[in-house]
N, C-alpha and C. Protein backbone atom coordinates (compact mmCIF):
# COMPACT_ATOMS: atom_id res chain seq x y z
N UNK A 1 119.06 124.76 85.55
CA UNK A 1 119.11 125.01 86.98
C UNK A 1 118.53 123.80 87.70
N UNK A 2 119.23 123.33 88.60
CA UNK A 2 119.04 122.33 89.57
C UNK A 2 118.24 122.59 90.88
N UNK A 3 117.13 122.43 91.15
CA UNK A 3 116.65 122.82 92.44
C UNK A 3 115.88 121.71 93.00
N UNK A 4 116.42 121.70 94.38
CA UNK A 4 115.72 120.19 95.23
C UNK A 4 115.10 120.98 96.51
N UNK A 5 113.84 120.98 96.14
CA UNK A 5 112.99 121.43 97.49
C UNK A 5 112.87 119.95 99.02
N UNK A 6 113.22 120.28 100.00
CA UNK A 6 113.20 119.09 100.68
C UNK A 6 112.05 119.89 101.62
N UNK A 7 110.67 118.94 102.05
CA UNK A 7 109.36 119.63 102.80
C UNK A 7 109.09 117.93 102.69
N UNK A 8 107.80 118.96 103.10
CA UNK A 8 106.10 117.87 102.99
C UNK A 8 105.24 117.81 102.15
N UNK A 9 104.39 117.63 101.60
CA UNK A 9 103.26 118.29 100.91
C UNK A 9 102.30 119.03 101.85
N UNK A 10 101.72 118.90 102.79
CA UNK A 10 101.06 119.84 103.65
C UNK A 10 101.50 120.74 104.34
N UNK A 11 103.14 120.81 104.32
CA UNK A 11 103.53 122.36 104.63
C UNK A 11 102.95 123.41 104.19
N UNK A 12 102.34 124.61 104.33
CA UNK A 12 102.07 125.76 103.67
C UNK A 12 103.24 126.08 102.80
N UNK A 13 104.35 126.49 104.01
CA UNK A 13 105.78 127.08 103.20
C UNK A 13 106.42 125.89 102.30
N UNK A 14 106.43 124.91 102.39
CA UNK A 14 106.69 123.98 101.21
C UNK A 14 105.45 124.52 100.16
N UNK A 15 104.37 124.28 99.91
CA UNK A 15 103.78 124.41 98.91
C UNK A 15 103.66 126.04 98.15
N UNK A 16 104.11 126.91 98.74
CA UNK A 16 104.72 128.11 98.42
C UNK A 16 105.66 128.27 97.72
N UNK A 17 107.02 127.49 98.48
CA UNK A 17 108.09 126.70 97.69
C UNK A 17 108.00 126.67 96.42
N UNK A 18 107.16 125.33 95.83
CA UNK A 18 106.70 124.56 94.73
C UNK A 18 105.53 125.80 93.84
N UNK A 19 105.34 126.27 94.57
CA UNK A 19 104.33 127.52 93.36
C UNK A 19 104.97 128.31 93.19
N UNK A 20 106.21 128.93 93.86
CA UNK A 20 107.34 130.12 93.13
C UNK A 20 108.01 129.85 92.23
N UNK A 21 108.43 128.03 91.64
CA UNK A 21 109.40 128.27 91.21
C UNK A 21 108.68 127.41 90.09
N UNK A 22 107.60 126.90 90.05
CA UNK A 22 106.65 126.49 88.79
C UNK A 22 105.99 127.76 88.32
N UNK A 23 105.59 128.93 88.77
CA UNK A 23 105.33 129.74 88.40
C UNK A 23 106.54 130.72 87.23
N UNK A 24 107.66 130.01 87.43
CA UNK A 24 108.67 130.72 86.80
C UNK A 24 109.22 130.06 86.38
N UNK A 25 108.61 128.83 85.33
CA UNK A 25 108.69 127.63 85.15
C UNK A 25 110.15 127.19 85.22
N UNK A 26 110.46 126.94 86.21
CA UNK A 26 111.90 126.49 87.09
C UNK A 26 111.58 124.45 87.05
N UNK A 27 112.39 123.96 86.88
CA UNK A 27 112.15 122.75 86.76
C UNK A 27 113.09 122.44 88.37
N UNK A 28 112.28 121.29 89.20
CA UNK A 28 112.59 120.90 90.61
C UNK A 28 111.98 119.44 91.15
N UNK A 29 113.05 119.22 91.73
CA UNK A 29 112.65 117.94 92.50
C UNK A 29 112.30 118.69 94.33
N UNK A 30 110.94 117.63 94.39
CA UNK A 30 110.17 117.61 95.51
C UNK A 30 110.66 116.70 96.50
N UNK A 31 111.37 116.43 97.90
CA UNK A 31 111.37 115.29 98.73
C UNK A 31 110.55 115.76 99.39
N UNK A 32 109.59 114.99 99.45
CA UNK A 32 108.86 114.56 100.55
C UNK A 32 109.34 114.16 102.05
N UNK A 33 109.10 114.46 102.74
CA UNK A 33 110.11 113.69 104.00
C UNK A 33 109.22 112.97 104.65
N UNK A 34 107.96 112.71 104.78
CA UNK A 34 106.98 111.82 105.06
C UNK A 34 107.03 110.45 104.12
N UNK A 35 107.66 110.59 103.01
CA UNK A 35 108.03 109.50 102.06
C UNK A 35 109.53 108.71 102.22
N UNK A 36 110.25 109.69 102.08
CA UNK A 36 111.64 109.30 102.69
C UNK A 36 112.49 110.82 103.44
N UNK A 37 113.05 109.57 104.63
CA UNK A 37 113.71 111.12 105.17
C UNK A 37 115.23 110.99 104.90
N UNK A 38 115.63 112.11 105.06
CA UNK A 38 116.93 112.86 104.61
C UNK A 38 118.28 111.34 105.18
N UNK A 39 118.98 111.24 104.25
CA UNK A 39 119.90 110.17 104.53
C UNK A 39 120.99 111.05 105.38
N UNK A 40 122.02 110.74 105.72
CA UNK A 40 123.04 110.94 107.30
C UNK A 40 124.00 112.06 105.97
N UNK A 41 124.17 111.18 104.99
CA UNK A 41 125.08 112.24 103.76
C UNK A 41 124.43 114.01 103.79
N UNK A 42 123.32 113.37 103.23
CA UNK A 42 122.53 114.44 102.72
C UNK A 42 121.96 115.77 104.45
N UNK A 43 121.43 115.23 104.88
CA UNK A 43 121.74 116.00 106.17
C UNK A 43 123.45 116.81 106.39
N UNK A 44 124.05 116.23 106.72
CA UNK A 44 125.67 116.45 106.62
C UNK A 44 126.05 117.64 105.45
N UNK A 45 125.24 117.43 104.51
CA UNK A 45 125.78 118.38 103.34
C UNK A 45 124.76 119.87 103.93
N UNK A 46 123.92 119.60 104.09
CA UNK A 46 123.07 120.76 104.49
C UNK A 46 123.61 121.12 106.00
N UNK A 47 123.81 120.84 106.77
CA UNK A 47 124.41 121.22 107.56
C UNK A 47 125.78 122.13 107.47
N UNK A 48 126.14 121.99 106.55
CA UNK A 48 127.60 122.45 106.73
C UNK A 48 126.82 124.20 105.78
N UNK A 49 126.08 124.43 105.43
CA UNK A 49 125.80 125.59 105.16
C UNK A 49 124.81 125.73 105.34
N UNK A 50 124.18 125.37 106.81
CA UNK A 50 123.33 125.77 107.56
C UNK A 50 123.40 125.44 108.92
N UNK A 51 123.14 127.31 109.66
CA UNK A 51 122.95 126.43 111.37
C UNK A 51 122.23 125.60 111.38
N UNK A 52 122.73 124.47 112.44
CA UNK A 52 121.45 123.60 113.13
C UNK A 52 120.52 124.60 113.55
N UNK A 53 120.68 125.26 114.38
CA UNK A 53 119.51 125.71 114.79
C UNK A 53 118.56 126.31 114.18
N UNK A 54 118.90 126.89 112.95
CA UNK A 54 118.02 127.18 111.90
C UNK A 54 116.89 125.88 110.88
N UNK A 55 117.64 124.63 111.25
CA UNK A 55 117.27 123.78 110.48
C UNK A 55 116.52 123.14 111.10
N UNK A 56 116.20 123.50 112.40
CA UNK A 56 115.79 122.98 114.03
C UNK A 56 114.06 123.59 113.82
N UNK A 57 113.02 122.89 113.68
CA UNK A 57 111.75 123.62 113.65
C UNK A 57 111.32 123.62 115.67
N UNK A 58 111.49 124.42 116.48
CA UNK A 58 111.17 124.72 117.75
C UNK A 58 109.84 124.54 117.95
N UNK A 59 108.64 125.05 116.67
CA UNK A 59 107.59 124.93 116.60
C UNK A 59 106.87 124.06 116.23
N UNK A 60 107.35 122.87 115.56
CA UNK A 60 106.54 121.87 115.69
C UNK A 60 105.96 120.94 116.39
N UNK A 61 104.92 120.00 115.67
CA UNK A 61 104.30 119.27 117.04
C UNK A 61 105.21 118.26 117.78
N UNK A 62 105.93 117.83 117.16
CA UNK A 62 107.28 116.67 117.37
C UNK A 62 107.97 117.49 118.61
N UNK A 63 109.11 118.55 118.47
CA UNK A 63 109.55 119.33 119.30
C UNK A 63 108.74 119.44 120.49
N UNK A 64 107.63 120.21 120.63
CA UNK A 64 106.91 120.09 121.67
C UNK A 64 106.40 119.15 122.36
N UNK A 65 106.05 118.20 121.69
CA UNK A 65 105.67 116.63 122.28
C UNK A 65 106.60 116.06 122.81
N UNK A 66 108.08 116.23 122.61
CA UNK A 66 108.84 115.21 123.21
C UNK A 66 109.52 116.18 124.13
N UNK A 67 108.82 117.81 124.55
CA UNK A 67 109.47 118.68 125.35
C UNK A 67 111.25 118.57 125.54
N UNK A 68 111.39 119.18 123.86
CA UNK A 68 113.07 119.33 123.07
C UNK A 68 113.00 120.55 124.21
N UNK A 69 112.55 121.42 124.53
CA UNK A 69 112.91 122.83 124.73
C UNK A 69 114.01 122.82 126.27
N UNK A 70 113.55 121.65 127.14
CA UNK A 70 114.29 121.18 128.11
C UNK A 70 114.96 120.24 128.48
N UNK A 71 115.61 119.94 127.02
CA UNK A 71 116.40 118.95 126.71
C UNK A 71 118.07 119.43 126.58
N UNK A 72 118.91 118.66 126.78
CA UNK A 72 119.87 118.09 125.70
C UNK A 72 119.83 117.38 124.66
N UNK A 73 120.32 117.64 124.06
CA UNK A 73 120.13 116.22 122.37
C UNK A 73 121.40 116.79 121.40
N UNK A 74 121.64 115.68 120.61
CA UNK A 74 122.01 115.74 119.31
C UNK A 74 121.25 116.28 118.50
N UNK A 75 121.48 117.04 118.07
CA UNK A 75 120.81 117.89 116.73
C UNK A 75 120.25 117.13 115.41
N UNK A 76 121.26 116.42 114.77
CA UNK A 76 122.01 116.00 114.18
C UNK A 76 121.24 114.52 114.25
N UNK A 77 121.32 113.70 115.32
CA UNK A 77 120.82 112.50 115.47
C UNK A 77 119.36 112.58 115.49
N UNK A 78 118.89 113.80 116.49
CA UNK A 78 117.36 114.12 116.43
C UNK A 78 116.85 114.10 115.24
N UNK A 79 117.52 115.13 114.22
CA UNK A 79 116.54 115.83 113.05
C UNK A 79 116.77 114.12 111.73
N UNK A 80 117.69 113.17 112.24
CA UNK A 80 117.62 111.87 111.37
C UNK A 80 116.64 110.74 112.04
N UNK A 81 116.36 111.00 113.36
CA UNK A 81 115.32 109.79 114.02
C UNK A 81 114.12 110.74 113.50
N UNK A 82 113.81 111.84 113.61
CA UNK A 82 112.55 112.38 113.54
C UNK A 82 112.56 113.42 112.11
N UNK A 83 112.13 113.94 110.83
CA UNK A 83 112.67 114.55 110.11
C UNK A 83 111.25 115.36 110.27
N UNK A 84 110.36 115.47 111.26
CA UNK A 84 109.30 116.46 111.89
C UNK A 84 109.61 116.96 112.77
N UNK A 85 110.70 117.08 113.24
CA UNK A 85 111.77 118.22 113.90
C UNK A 85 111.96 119.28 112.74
N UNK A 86 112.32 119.22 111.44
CA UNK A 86 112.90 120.52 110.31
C UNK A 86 112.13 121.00 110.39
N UNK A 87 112.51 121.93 110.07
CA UNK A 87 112.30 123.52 109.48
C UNK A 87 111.96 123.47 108.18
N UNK A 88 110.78 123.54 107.56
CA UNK A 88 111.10 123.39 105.58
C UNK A 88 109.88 124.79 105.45
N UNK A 89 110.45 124.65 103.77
CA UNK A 89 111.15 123.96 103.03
C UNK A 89 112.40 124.57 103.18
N UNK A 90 113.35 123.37 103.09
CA UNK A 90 115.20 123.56 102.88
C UNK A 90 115.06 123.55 101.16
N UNK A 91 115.55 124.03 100.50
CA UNK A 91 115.17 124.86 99.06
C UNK A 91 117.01 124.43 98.43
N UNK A 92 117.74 123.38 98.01
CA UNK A 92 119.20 123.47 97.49
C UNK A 92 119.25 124.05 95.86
N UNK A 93 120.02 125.06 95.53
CA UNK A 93 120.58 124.85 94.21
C UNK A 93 122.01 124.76 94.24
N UNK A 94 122.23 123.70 93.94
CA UNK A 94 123.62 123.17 93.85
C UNK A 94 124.42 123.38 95.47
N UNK A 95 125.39 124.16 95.78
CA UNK A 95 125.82 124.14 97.32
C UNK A 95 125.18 125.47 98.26
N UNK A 96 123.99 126.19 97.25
CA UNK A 96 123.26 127.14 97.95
C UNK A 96 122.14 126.55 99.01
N UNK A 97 121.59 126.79 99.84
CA UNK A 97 120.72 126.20 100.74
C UNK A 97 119.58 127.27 101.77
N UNK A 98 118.34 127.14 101.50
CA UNK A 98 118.12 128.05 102.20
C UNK A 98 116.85 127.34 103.46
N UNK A 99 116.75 127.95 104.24
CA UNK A 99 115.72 127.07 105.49
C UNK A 99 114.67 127.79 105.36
N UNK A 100 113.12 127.36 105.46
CA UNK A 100 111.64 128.70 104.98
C UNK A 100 111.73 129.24 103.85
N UNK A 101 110.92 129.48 103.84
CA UNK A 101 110.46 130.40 102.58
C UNK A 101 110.96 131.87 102.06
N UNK A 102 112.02 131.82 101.64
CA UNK A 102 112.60 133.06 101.40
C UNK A 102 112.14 133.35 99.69
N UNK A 103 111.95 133.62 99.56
CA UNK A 103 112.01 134.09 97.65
C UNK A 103 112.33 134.98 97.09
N UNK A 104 113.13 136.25 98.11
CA UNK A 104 114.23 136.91 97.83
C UNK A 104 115.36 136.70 97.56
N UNK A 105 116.30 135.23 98.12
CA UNK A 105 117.46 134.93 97.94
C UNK A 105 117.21 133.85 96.24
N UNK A 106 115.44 133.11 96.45
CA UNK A 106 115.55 132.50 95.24
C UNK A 106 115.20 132.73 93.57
N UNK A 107 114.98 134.54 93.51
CA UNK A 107 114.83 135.29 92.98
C UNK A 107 115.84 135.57 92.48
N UNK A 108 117.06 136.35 93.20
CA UNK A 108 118.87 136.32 93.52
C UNK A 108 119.29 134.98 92.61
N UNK A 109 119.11 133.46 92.48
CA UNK A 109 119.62 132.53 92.02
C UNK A 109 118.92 132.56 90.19
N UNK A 110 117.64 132.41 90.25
CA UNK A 110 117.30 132.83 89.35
C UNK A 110 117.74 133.96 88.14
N UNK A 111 118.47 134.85 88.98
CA UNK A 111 118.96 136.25 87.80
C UNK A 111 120.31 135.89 87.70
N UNK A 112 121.11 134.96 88.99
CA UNK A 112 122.72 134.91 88.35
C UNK A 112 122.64 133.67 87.77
């Protein structure tokens, strides 16, 4: 099983992430997005099986600082200039994708 957690390390829900699926000794790659952020491909692929707006963190300090809430913008261009706009952890196995911390759907991948 292939699993690419894309976060931070000081996310809570990223490091939740990374303890569900080492706990069930699941083998996974970690991106960091403070290390490198998401290339225009790789965005693009997650997008297409995920709303933006789900992938859109409203609550972060980025969002609020640059007062997104009374904006127009690119989604899309935003979440590649700034990758402290997401939502994580984005969690892929193979063309599955999920935004937060769900561990019901990655429970579901695990049994099929």
């Amino acid at each position: 099983m292939n699993i690419q957690i894309i976060g931070t390390k000081k996310c809570k829900d990223t490091q939740k992430a990374t303890r569900f699926f080492k706990e069930r000794g699941v083998n996974f790659h970690l991106m960091d997005l403070n290390q490198r952020p998401l290339s225009p491909g790789e965005l693009d692929n997650i997008l297409l099986r995920v709303a933006g707006e789900d992938l859109m963190d409203s609550n972060s300090p980025s969002y609020k600082k640059r007062g997104m809430a009374y904006m127009t913008f690119d989604l899309r261009e935003e979440l590649l200039e700034d990758p402290g706009l997401m939502r994580t952890p984005v969690v892929r196995k193979g063309k599955d994708v999920t935004v937060g911390y769900d561990p019901e759907i990655w429970e579901s991948w695990l049994k099929g």
